[in-house]
PDB file of N, CA and C in Angstrom:
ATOM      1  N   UNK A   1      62.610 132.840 114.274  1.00  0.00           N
ATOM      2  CA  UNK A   1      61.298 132.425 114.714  1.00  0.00           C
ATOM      3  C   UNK A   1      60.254 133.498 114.434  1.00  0.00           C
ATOM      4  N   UNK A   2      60.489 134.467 113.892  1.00  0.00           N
ATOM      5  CA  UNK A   2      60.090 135.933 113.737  1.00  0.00           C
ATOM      6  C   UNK A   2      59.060 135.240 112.566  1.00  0.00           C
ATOM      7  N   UNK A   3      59.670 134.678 111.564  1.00  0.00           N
ATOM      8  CA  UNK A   3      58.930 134.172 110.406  1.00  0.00           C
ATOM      9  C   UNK A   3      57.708 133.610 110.629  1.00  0.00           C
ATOM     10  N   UNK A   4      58.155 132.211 111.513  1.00  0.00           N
ATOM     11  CA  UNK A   4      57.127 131.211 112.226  1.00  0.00           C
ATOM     12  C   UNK A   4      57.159 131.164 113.651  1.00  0.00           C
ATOM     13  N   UNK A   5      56.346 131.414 114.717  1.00  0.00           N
ATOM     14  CA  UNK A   5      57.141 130.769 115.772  1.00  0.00           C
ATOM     15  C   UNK A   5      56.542 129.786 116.234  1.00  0.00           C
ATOM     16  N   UNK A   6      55.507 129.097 115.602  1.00  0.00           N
ATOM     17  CA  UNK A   6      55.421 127.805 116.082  1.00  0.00           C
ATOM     18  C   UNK A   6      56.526 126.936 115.533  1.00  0.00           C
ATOM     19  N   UNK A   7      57.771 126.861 114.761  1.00  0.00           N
ATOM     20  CA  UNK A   7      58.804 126.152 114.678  1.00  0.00           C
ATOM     21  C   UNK A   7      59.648 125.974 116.177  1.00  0.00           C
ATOM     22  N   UNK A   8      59.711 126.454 116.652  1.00  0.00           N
ATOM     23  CA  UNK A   8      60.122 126.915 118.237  1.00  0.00           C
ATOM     24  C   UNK A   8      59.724 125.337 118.815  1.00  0.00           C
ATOM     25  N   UNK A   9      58.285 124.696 117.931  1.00  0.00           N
ATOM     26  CA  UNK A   9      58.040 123.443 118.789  1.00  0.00           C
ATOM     27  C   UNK A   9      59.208 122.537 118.601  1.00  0.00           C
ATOM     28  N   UNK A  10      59.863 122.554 117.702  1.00  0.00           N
ATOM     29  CA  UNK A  10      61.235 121.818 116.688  1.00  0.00           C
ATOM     30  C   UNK A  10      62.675 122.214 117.199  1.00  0.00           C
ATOM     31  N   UNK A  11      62.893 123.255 117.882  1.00  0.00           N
ATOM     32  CA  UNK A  11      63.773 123.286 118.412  1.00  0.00           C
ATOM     33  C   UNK A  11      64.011 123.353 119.820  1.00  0.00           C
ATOM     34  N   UNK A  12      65.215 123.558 120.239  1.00  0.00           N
ATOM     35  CA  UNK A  12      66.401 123.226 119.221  1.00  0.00           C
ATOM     36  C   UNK A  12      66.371 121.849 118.491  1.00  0.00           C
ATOM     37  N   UNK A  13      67.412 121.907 117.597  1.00  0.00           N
ATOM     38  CA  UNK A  13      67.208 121.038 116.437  1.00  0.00           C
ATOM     39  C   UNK A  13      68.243 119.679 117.301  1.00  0.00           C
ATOM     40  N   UNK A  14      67.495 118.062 117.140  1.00  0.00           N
ATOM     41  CA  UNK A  14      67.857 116.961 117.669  1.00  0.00           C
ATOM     42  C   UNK A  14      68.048 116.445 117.051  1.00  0.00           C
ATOM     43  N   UNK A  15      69.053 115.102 117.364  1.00  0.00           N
ATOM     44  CA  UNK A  15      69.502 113.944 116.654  1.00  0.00           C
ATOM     45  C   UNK A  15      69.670 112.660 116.931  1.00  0.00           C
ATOM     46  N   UNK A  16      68.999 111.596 116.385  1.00  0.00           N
ATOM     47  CA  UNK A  16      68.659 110.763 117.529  1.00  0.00           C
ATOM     48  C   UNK A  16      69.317 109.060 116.333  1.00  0.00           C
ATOM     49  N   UNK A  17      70.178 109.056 117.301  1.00  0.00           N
ATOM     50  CA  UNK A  17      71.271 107.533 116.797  1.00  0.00           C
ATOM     51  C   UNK A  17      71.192 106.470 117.515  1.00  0.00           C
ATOM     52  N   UNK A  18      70.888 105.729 117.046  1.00  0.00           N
ATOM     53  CA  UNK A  18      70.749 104.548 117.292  1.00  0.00           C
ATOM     54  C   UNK A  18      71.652 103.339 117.020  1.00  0.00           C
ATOM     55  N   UNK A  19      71.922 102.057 117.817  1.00  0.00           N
ATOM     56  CA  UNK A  19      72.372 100.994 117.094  1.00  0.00           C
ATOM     57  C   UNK A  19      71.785  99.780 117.038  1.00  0.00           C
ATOM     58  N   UNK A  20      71.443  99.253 116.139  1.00  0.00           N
ATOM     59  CA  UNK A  20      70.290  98.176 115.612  1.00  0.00           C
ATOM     60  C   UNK A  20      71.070  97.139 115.024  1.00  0.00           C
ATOM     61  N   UNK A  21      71.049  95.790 115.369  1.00  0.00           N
ATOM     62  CA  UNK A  21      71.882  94.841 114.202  1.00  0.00           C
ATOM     63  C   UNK A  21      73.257  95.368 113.604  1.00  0.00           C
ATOM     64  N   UNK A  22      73.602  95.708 114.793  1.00  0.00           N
ATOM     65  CA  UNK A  22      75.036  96.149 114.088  1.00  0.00           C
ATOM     66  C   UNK A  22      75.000  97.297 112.837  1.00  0.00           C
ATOM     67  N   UNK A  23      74.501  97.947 113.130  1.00  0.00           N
ATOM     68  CA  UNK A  23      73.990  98.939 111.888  1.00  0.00           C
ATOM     69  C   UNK A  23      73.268 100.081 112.643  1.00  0.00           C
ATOM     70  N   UNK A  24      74.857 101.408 112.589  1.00  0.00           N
ATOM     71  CA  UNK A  24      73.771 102.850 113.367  1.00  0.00           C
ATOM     72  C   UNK A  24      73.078 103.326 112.175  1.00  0.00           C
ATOM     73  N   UNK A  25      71.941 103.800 112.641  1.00  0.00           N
ATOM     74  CA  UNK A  25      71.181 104.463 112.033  1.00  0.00           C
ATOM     75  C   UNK A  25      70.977 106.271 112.803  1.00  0.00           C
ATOM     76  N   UNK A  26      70.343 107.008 111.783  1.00  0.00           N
ATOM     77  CA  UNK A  26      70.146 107.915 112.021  1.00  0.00           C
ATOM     78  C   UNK A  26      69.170 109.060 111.749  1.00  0.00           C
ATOM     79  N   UNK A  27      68.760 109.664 112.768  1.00  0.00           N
ATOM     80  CA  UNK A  27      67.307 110.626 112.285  1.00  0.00           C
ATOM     81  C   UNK A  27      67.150 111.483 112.887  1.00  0.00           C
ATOM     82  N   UNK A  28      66.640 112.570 111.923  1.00  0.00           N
ATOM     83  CA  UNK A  28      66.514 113.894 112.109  1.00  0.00           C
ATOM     84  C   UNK A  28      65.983 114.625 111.039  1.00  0.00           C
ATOM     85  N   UNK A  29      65.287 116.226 111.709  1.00  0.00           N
ATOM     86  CA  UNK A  29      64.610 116.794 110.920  1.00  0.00           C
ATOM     87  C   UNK A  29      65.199 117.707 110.103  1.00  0.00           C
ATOM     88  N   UNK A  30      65.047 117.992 109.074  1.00  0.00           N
ATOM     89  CA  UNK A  30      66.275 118.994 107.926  1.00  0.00           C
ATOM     90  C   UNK A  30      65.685 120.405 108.630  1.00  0.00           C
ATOM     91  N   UNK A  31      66.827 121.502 108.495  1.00  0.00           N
ATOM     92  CA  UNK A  31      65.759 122.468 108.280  1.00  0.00           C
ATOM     93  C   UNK A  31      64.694 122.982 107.043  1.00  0.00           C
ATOM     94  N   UNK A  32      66.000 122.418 105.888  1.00  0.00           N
ATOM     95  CA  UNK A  32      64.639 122.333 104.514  1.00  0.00           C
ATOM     96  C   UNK A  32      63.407 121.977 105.366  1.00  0.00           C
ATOM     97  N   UNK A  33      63.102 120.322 106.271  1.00  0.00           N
ATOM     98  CA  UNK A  33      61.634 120.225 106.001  1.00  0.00           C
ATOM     99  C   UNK A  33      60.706 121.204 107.474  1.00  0.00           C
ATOM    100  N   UNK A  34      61.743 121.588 108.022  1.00  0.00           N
ATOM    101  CA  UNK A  34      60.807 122.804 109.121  1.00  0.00           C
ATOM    102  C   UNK A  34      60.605 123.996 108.149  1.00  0.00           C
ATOM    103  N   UNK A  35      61.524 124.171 107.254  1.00  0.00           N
ATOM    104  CA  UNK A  35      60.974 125.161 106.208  1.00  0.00           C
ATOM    105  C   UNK A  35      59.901 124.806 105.584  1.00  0.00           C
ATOM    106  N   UNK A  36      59.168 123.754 104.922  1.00  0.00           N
ATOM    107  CA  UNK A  36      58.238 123.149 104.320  1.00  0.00           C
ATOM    108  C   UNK A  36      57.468 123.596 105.562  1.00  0.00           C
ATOM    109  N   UNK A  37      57.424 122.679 106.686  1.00  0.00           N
ATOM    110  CA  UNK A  37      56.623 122.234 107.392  1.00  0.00           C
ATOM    111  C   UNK A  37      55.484 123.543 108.170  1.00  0.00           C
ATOM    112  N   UNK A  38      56.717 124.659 108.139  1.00  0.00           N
ATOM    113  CA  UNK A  38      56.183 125.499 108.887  1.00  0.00           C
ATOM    114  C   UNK A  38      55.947 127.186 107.627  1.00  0.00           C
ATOM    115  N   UNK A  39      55.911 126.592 106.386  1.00  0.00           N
ATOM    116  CA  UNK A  39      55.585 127.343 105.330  1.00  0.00           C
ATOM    117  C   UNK A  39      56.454 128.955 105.574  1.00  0.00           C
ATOM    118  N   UNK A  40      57.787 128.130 105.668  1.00  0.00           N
ATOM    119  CA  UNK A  40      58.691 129.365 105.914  1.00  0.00           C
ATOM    120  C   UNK A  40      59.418 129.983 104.417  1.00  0.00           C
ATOM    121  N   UNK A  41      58.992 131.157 103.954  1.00  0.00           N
ATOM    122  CA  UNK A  41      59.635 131.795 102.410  1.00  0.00           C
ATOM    123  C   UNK A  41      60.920 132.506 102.409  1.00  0.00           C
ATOM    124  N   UNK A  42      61.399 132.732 103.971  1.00  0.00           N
ATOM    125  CA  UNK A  42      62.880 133.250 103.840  1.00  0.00           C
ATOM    126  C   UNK A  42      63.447 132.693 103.892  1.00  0.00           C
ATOM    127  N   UNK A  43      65.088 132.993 104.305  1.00  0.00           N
ATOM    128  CA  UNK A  43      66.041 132.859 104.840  1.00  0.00           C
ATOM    129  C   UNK A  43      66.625 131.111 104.317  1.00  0.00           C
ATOM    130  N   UNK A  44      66.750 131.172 103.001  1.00  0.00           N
ATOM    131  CA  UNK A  44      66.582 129.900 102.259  1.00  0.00           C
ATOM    132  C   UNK A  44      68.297 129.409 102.054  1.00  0.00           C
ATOM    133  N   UNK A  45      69.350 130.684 101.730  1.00  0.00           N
ATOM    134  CA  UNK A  45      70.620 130.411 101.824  1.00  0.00           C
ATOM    135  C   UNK A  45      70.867 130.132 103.663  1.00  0.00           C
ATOM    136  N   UNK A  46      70.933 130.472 104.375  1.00  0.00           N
ATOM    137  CA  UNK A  46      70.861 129.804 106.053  1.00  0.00           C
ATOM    138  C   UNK A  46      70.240 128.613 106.184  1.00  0.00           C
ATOM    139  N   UNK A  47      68.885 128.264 105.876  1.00  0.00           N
ATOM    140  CA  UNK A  47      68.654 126.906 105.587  1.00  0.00           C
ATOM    141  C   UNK A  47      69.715 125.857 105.161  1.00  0.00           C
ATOM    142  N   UNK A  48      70.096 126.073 103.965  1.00  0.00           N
ATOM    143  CA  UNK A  48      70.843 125.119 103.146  1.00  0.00           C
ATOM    144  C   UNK A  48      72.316 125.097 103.679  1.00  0.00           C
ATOM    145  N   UNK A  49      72.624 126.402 104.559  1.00  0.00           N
ATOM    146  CA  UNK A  49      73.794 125.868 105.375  1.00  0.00           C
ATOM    147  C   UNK A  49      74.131 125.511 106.306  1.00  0.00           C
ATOM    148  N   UNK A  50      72.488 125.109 107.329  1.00  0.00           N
ATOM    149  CA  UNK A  50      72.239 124.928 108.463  1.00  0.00           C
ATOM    150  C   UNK A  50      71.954 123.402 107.887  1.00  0.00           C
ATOM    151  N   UNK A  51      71.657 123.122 107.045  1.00  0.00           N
ATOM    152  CA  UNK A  51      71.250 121.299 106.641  1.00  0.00           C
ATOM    153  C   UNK A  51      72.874 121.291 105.963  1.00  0.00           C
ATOM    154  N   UNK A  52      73.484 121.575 105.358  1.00  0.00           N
ATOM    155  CA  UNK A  52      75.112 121.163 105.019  1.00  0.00           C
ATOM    156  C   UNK A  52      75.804 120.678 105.960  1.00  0.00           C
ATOM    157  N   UNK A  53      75.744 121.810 107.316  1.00  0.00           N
ATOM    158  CA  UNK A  53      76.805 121.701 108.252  1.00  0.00           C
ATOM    159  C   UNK A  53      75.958 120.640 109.346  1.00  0.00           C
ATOM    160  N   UNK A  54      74.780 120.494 109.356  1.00  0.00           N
ATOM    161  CA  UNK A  54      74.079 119.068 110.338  1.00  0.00           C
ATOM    162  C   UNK A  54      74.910 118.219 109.709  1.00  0.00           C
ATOM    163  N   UNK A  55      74.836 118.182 108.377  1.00  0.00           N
ATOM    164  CA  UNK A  55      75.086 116.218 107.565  1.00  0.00           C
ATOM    165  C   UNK A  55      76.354 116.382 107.676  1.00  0.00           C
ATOM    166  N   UNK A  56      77.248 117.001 107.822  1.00  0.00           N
ATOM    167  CA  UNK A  56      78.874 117.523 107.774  1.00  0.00           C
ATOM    168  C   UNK A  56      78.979 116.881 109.402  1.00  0.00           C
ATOM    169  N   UNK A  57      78.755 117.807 110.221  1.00  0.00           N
ATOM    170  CA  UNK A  57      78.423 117.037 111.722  1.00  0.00           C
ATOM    171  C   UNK A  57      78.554 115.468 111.963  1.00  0.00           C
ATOM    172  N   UNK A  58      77.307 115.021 111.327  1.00  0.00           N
ATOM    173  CA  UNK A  58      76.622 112.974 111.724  1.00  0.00           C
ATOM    174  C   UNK A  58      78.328 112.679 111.144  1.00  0.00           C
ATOM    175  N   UNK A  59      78.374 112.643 109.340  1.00  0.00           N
ATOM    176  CA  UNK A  59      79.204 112.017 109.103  1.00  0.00           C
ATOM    177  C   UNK A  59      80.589 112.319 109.749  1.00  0.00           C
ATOM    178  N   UNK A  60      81.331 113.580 110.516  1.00  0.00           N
ATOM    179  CA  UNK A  60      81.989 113.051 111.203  1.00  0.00           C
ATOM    180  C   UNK A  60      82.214 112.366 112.668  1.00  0.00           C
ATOM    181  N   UNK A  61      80.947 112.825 113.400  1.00  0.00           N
ATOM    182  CA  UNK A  61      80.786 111.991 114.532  1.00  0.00           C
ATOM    183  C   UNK A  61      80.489 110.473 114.484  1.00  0.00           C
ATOM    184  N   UNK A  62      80.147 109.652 113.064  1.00  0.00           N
ATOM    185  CA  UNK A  62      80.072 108.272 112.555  1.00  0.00           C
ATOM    186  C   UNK A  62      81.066 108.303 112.221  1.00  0.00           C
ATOM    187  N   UNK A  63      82.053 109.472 111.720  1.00  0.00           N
ATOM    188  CA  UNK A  63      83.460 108.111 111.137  1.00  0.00           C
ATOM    189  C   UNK A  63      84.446 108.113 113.000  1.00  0.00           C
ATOM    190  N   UNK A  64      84.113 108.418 114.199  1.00  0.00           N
ATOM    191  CA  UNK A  64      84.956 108.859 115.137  1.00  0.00           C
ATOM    192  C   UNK A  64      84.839 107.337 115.313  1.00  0.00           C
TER     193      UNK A  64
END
C-alpha cells in the first residue's frame, strides 16, 4: 500500500458468487486491474501471482 494507499479502498480483495438460472457466476477485481486502476508501476511479478492463485482458488471452489 506503500505504492498507493488509496488501494486500501479495494481491500481486502472479495469475491462475490452468485447463482442465477442455474448458472454460478462470478466477480471480482484482478489485481492486474487495482494495478491499472490505482496507477501502480511495481511489484508486477506478485501481481500476476496474486491473479494466478485467485483464478486457481474460484476454479477449485466451483469444481467442489
Amino acid at each position: 500500500m506503500e505504492a498507493s494507499p488509496f488501494v486500501a479502498i479495494d481491500l481486502p480483495s472479495k469475491i462475490l458468487v452468485i447463482e442465477e438460472d442455474n448458472n454460478v457466476k462470478v466477480a471480482f477485481n484482478s489485481f492486474s486491474y487495482l494495478k491499472t486502476r490505482y496507477n501502480i508501476e511495481s511489484f508486477n511479478e506478485l501481481i500476476e501471482e496474486f491473479d494466478k492463485n485467485i483464478v486457481e482458488l474460484i476454479t477449485k471452489a466451483l469444481s467442489l
